[in-house]
N, C-alpha and C. Protein backbone atom coordinates (compact mmCIF):
# COMPACT_ATOMS: atom_id res chain seq x y z
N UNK A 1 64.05 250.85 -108.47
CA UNK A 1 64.64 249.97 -107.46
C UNK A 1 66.12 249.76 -107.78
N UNK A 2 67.04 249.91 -106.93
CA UNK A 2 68.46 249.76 -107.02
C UNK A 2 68.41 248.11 -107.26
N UNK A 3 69.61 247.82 -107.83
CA UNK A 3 70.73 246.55 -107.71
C UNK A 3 70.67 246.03 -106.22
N UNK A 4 70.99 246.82 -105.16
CA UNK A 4 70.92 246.12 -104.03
C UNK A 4 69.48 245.82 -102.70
N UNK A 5 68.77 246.70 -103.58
CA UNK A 5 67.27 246.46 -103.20
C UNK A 5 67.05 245.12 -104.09
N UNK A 6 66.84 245.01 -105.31
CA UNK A 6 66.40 244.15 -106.13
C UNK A 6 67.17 242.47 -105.25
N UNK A 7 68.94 242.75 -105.43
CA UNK A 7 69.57 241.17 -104.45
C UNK A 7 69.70 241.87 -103.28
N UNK A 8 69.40 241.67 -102.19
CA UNK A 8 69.91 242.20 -100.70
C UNK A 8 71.17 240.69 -100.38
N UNK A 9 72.09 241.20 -99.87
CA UNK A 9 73.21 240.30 -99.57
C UNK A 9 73.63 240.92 -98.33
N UNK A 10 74.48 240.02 -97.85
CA UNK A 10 74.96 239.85 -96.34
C UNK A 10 76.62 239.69 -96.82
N UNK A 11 77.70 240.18 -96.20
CA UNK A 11 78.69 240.27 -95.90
C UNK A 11 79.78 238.98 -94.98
N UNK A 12 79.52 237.93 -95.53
CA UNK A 12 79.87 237.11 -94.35
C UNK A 12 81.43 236.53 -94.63
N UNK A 13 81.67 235.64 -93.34
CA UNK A 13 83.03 235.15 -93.26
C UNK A 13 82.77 234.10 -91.92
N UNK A 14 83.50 232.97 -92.46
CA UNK A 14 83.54 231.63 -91.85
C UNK A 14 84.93 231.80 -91.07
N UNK A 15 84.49 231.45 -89.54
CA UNK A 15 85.67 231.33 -88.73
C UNK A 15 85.53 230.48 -87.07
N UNK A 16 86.79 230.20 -86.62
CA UNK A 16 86.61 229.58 -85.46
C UNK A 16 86.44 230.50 -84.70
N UNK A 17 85.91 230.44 -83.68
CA UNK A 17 85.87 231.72 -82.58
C UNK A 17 86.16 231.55 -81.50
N UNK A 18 86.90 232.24 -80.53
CA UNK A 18 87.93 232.03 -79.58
C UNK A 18 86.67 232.97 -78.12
N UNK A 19 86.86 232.09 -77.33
CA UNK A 19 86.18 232.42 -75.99
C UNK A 19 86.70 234.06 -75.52
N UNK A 20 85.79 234.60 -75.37
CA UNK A 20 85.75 236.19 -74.83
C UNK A 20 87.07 236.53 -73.81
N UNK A 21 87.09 235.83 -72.68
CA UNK A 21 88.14 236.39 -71.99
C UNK A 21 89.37 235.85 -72.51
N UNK A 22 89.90 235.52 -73.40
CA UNK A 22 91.43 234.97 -74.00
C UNK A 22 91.40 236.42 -75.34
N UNK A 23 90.03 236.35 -75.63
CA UNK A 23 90.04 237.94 -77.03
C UNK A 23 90.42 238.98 -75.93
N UNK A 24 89.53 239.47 -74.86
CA UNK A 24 90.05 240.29 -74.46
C UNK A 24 91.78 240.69 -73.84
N UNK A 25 92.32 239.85 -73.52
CA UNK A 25 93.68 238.80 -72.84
C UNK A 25 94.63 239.60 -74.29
N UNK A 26 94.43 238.98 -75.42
CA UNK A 26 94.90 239.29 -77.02
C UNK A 26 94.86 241.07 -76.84
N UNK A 27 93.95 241.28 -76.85
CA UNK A 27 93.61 242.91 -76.77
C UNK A 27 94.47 243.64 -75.89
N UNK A 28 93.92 243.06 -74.67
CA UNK A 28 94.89 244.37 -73.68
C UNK A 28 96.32 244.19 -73.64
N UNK A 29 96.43 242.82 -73.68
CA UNK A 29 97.93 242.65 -74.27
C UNK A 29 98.93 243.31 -75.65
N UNK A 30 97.90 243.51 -76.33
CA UNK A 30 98.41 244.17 -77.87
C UNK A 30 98.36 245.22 -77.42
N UNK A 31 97.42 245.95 -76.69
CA UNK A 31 97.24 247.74 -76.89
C UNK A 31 98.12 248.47 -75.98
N UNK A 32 99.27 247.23 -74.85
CA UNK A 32 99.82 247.90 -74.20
C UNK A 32 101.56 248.10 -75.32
N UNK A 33 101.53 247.03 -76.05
CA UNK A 33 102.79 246.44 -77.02
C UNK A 33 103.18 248.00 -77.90
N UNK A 34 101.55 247.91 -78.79
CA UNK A 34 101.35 248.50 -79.40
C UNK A 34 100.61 250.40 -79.56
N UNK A 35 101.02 250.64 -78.40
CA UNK A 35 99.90 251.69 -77.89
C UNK A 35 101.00 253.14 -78.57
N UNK A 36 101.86 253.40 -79.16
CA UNK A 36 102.86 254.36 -79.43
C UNK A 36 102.53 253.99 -81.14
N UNK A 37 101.60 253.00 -81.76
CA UNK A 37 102.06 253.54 -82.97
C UNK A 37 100.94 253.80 -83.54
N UNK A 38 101.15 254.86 -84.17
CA UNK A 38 99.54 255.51 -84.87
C UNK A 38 98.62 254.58 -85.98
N UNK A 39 100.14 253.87 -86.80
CA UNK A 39 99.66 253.71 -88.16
C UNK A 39 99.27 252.28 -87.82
N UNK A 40 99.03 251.73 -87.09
CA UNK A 40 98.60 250.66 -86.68
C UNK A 40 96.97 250.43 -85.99
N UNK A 41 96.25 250.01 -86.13
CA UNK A 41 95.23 249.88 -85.80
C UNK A 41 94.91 248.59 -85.53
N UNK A 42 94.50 248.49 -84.03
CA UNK A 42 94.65 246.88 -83.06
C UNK A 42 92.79 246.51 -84.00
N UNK A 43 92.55 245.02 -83.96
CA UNK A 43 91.70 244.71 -83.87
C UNK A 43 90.90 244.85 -82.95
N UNK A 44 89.54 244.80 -82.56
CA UNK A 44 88.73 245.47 -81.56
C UNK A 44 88.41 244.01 -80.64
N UNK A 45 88.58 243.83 -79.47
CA UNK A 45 88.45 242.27 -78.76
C UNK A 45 87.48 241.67 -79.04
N UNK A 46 85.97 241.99 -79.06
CA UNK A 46 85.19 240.98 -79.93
C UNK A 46 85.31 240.64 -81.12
N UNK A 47 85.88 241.27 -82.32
CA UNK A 47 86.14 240.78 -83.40
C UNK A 47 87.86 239.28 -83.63
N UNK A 48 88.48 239.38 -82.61
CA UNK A 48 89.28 238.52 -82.41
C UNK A 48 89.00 237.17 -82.71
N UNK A 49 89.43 236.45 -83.96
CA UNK A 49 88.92 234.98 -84.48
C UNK A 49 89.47 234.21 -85.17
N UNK A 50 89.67 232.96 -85.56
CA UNK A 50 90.30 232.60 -86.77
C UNK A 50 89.58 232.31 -88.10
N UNK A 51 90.23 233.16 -88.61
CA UNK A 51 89.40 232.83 -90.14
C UNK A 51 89.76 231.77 -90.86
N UNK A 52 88.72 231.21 -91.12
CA UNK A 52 88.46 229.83 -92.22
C UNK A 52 88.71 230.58 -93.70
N UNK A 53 87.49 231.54 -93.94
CA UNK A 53 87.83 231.74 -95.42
C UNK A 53 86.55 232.89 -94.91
N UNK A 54 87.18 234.23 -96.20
CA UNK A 54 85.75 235.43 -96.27
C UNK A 54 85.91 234.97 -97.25
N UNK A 55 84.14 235.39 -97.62
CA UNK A 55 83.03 234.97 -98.39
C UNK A 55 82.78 236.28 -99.53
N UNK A 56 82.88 237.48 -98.60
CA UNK A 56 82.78 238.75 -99.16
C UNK A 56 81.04 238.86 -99.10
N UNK A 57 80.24 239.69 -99.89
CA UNK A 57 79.10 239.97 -100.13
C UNK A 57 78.31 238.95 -100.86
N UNK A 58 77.35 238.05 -100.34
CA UNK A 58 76.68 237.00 -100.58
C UNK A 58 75.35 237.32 -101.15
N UNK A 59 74.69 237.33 -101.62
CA UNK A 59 73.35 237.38 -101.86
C UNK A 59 72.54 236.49 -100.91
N UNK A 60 71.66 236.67 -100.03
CA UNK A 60 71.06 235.93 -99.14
C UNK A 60 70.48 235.16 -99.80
N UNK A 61 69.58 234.61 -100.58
CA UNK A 61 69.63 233.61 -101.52
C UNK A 61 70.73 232.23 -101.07
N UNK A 62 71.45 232.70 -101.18
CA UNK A 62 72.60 231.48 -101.19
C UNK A 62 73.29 231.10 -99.63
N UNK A 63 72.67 231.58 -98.74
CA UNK A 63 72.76 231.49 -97.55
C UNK A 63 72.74 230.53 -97.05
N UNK A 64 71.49 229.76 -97.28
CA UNK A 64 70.84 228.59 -96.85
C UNK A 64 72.60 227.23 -97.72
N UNK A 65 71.83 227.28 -98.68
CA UNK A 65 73.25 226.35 -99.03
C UNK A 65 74.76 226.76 -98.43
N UNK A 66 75.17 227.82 -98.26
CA UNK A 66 76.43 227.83 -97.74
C UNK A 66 76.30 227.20 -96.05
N UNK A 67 74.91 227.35 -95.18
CA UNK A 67 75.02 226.62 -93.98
C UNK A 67 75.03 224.98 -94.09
N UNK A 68 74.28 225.02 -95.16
CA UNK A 68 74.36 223.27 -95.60
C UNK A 68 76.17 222.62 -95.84
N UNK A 69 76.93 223.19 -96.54
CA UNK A 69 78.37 223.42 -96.64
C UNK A 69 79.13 223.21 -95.67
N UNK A 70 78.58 223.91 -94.92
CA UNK A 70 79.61 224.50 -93.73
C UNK A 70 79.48 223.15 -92.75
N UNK A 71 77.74 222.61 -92.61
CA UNK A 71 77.01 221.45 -91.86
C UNK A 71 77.85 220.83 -92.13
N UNK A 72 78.09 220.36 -93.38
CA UNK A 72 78.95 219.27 -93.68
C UNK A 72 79.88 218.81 -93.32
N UNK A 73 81.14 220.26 -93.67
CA UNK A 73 82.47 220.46 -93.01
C UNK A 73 82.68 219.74 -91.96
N UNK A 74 81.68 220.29 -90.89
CA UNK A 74 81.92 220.11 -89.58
C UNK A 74 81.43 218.47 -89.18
N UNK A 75 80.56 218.32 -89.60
CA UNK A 75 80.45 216.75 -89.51
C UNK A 75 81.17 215.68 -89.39
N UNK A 76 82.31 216.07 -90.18
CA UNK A 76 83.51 215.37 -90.66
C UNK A 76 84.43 215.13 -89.95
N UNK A 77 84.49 216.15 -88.75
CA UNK A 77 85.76 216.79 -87.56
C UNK A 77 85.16 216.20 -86.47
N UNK A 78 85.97 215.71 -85.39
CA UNK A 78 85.91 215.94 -84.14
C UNK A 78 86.34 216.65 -83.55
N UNK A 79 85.58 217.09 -82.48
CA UNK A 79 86.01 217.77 -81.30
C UNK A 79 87.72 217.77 -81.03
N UNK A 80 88.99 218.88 -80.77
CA UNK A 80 90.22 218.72 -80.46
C UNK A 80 90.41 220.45 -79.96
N UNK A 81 91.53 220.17 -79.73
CA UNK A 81 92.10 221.03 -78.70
C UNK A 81 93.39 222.28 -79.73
N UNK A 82 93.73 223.01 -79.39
CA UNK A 82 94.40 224.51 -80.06
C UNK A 82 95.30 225.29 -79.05
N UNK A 83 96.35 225.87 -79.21
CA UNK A 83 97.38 226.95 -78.99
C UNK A 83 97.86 227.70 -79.31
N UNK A 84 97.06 228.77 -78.71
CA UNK A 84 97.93 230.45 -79.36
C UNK A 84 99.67 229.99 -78.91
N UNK A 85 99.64 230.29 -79.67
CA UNK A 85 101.54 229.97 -79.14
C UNK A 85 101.90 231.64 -78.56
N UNK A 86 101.61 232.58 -78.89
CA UNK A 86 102.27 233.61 -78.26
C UNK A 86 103.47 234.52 -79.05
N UNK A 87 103.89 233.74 -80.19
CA UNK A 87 104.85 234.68 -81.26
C UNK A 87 104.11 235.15 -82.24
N UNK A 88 104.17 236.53 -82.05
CA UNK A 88 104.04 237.27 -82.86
C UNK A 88 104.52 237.19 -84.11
N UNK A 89 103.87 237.55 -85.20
CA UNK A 89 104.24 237.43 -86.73
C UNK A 89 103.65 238.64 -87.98
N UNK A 90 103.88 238.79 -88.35
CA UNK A 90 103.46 239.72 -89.51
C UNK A 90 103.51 238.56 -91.32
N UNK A 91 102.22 239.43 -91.93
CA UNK A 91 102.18 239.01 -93.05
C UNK A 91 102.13 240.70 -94.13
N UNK A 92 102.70 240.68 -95.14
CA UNK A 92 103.27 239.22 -95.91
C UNK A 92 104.43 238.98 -95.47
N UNK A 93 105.22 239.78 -94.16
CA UNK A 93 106.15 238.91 -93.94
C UNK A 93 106.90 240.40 -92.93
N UNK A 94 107.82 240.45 -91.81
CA UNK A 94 108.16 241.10 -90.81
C UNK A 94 108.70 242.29 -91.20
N UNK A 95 109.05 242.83 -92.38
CA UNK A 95 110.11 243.77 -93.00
C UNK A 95 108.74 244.47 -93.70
N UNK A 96 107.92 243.86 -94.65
CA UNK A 96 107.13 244.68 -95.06
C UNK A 96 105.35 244.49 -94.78
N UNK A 97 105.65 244.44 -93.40
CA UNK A 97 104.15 244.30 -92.41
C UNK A 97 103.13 244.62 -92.90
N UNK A 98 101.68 244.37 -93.21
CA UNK A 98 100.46 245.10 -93.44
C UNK A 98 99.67 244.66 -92.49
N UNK A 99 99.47 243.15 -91.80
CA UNK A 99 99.00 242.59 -91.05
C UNK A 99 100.51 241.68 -89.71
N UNK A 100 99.57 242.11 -88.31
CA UNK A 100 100.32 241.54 -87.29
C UNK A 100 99.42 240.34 -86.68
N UNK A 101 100.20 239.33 -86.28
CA UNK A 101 99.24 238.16 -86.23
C UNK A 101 100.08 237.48 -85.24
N UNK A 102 98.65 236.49 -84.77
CA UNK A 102 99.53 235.75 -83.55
C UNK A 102 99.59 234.19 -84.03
N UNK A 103 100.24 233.34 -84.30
CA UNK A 103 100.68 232.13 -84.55
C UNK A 103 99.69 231.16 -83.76
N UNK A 104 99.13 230.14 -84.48
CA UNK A 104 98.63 228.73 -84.08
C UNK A 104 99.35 227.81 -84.32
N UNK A 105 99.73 227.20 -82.60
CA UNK A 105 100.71 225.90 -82.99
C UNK A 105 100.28 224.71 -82.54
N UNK A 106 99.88 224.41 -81.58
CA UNK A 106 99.83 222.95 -81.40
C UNK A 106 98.13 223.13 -82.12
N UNK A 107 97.84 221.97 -83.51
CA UNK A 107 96.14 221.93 -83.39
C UNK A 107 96.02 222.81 -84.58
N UNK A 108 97.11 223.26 -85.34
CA UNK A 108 97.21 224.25 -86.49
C UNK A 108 96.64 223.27 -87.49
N UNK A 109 97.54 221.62 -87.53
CA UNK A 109 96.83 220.54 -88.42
C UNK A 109 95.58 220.81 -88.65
N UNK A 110 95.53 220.11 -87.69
CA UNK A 110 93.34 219.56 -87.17
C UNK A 110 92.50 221.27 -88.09
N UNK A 111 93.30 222.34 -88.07
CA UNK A 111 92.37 223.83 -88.56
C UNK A 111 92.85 223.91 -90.07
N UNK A 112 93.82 223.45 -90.33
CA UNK A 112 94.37 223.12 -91.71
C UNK A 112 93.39 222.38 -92.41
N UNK A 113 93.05 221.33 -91.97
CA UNK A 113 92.38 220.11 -92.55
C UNK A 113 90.78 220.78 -92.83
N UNK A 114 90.07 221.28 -91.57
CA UNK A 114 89.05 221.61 -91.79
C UNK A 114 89.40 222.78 -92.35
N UNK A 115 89.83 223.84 -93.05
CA UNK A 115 90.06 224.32 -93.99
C UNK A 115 89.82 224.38 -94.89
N UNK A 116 90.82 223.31 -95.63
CA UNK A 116 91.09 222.41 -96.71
C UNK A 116 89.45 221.69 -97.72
N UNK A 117 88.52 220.84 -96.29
CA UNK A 117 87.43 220.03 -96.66
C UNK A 117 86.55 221.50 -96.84
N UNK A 118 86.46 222.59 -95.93
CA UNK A 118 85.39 223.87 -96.10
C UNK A 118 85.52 224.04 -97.56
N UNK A 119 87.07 224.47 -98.31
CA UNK A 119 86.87 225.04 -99.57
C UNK A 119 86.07 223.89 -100.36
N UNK A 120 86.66 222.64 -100.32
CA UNK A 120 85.90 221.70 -101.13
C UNK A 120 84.39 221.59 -101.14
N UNK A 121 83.96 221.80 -99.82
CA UNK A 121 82.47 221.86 -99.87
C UNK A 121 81.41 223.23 -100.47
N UNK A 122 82.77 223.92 -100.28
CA UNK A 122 82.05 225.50 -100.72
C UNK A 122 81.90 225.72 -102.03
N UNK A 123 82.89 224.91 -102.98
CA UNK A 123 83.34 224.78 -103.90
C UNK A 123 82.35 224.17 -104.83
N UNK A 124 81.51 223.23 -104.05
CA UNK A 124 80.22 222.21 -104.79
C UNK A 124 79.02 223.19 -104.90
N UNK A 125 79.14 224.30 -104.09
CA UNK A 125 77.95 225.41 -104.57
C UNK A 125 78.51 226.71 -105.06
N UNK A 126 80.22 226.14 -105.83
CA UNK A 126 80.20 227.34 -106.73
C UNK A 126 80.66 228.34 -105.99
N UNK A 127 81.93 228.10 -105.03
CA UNK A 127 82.73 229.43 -103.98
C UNK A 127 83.78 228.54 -104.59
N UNK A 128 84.55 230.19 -105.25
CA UNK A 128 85.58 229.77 -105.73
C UNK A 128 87.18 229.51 -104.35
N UNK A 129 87.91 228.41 -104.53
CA UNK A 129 88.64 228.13 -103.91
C UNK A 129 89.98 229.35 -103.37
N UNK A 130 90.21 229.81 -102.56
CA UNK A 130 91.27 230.46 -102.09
C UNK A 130 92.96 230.38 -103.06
N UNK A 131 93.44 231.43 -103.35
CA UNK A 131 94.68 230.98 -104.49
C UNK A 131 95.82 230.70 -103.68
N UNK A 132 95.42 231.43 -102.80
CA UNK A 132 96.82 231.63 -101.64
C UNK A 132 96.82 230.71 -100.81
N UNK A 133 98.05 230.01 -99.85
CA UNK A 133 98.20 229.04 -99.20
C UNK A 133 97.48 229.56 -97.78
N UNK A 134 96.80 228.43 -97.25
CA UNK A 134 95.62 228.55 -95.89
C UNK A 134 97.30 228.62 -94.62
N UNK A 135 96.89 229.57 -93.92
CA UNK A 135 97.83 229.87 -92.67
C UNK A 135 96.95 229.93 -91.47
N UNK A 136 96.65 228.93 -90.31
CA UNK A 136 96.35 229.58 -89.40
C UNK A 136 96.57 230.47 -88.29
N UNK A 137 95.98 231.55 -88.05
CA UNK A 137 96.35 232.66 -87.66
C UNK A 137 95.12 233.18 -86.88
N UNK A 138 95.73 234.48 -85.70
CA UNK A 138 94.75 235.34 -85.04
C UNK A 138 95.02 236.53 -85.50
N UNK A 139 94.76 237.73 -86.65
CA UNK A 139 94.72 238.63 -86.86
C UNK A 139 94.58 239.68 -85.76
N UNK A 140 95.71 240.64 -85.64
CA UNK A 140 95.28 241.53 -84.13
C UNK A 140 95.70 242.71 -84.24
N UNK A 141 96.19 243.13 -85.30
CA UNK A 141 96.19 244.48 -85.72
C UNK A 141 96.65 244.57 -87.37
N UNK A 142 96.29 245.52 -87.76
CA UNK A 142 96.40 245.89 -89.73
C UNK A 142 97.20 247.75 -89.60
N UNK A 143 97.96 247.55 -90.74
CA UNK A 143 98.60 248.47 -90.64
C UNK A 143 98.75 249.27 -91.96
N UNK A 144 98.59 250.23 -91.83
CA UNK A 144 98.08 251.23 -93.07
C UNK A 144 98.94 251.45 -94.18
N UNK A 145 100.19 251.81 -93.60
CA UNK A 145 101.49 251.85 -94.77
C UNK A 145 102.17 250.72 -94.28
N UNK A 146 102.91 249.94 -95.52
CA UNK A 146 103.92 248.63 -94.91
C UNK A 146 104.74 249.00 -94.06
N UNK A 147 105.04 248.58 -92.50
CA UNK A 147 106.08 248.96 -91.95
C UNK A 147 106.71 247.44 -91.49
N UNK A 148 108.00 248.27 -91.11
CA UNK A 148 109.15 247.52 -91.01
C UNK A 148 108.98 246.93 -89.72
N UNK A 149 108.38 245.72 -89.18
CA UNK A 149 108.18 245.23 -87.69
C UNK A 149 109.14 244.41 -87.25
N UNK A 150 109.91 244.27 -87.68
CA UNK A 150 111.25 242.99 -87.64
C UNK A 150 111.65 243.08 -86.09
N UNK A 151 111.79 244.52 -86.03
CA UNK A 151 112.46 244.46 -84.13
C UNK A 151 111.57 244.12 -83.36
N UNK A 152 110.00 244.41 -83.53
CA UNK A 152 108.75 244.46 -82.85
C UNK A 152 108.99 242.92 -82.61
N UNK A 153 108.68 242.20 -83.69
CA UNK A 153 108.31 240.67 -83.96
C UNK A 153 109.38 240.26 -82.73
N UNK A 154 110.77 240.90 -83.21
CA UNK A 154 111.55 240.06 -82.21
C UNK A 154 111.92 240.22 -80.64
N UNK A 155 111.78 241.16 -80.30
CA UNK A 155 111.61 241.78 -79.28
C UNK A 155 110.16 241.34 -78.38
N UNK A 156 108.98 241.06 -78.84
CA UNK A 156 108.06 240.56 -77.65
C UNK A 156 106.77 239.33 -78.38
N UNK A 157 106.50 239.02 -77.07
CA UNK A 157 105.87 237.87 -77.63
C UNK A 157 104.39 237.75 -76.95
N UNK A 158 103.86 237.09 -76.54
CA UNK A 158 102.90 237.13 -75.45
C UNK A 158 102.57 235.67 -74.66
N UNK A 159 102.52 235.52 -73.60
CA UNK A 159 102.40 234.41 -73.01
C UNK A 159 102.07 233.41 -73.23
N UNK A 160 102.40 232.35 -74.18
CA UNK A 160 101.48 230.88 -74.24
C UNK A 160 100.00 231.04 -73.86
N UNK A 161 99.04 230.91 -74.15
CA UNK A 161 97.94 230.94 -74.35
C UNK A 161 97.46 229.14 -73.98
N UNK A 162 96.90 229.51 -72.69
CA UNK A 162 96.03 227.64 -72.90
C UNK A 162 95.63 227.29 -73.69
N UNK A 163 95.61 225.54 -73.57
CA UNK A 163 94.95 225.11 -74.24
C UNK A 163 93.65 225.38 -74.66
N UNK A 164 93.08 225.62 -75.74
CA UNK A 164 91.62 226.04 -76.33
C UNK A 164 90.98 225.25 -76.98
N UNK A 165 89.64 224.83 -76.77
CA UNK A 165 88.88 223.55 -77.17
C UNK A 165 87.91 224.14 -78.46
N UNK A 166 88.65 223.92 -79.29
CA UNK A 166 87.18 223.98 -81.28
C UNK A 166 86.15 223.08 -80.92
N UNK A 167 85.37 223.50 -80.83
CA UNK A 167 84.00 222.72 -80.88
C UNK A 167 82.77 222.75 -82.16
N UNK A 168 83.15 224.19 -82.54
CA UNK A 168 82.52 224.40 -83.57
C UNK A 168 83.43 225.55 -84.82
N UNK A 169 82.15 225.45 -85.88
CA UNK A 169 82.80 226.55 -86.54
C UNK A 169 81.53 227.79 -86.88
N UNK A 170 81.98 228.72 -87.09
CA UNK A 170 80.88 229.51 -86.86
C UNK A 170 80.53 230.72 -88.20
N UNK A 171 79.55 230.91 -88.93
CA UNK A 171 79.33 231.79 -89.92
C UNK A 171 79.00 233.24 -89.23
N UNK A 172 79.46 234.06 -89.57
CA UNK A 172 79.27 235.43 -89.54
C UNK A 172 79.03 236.17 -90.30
N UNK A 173 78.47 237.62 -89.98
CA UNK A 173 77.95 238.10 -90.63
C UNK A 173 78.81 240.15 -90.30
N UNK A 174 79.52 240.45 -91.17
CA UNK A 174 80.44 241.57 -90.69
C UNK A 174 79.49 242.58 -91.45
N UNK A 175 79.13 243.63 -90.46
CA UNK A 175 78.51 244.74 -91.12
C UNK A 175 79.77 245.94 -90.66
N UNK A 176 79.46 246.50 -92.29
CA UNK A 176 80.88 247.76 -92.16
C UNK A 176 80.09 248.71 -90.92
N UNK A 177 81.02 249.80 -90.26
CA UNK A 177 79.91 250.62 -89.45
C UNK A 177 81.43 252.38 -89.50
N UNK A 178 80.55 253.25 -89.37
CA UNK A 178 81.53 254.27 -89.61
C UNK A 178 83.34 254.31 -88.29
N UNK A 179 82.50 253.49 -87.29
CA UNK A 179 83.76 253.13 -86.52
C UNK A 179 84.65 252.09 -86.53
N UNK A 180 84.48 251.19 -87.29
CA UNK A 180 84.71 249.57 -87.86
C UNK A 180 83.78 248.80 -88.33
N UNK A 181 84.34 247.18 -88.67
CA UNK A 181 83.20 246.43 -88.99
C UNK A 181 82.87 245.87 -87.03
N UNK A 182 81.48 245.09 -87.57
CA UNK A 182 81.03 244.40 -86.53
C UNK A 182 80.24 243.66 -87.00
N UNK A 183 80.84 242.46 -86.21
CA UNK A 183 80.62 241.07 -86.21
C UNK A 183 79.26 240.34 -85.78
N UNK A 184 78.07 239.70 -85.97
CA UNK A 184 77.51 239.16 -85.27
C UNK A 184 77.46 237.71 -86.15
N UNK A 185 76.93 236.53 -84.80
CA UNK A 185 76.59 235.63 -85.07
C UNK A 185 75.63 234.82 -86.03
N UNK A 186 75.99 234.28 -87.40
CA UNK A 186 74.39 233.98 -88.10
C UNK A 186 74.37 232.70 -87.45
N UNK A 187 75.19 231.55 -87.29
CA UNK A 187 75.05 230.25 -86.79
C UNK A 187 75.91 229.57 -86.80
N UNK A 188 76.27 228.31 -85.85
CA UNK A 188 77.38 227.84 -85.34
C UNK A 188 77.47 226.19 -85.74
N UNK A 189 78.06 225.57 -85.50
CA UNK A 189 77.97 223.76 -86.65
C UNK A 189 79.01 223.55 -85.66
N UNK A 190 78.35 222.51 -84.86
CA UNK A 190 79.07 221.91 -84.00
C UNK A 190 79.73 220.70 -84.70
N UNK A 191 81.04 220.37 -84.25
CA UNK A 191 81.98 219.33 -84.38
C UNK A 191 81.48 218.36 -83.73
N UNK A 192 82.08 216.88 -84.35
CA UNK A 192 81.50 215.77 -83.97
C UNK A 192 82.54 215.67 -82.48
């Protein structure tokens, strides 16, 4: 019996999730921006989300307590409101791009905070805390060699994005697949 027969684990990652027609909106909007460059690869419109924090490869075992975690988190929050703002950004930063991202502005707090309380709770069953500073962000394309996006960034933007209502936060479950990963739903923790 293998190592991964013996623990079977799940792949997951905690994130807010953004209503279908605004992902798709993100998408066709990027793939027209972005449709000339090879080394770039758009995110796929259902995978479009904000990430709280990946988890990486979990042992299902520990499943159950990380929804208890997460229960918590959300308990804590009320219901509020969010804005794609529409400027484009790159990390680690516009000159040496690996990731292109779209900015959260109004309601970035309120996703900061629940953030912030997730690691602490994750933290009480032993998930080690994030080293790097929490940014909220919509990930919408990754890019293979660092390139130089500085003119891109400045040159276009995308329309203000309505207002968007968090209601919950949601655990996932990313299975790699030979065409990308894909995303499905394990369960959702509604906000107070």
């Amino acid at each position: 019996m293998s190592d991964s027969e013996k623990r079977p684990e799940k792949r997951l990652f905690i994130a807010i999730d953004i209503p279908g027609h605004i992902k798709d909106n993100v998408y066709n909007h990027m793939k027209t921006l972005l449709k000339e460059n090879r080394n770039i690869k758009l995110v796929s419109a259902p995978n479009i989300h904000i990430t709280l924090k990946f988890l990486g490869n979990i042992n299902i075992n520990k499943i159950e307590k990380i929804k208890k975690a997460i229960r918590e988190t959300a308990d804590k929050f009320n219901r509020f409101k969010y804005e794609i703002s529409g400027k484009i950004n790159a990390f680690p930063d516009p000159r040496n791009a690996r990731i292109i991202f779209l900015e959260i502005r109004s309601g970035g707090e309120q996703i900061s905070e629940i953030y912030g309380q997730l690691e602490d709770d994750l933290e009480r069953i032993k998930i080690r805390k994030e080293k790097r500073e929490f940014s909220p962000h919509i990930t919408i394309a990754r890019i293979k060699d660092k390139k130089n996006m500085e003119n891109f960034i400045d040159e276009y933007k995308m329309d203000k994005i309505e207002r968007l209502d968090c209601s919950n936060i949601t655990l996932f479950e990313s299975q790699l697949k030979s065409h990308g990963a894909e995303y499905s739903v394990i369960e959702k923790f509604d906000l107070k």
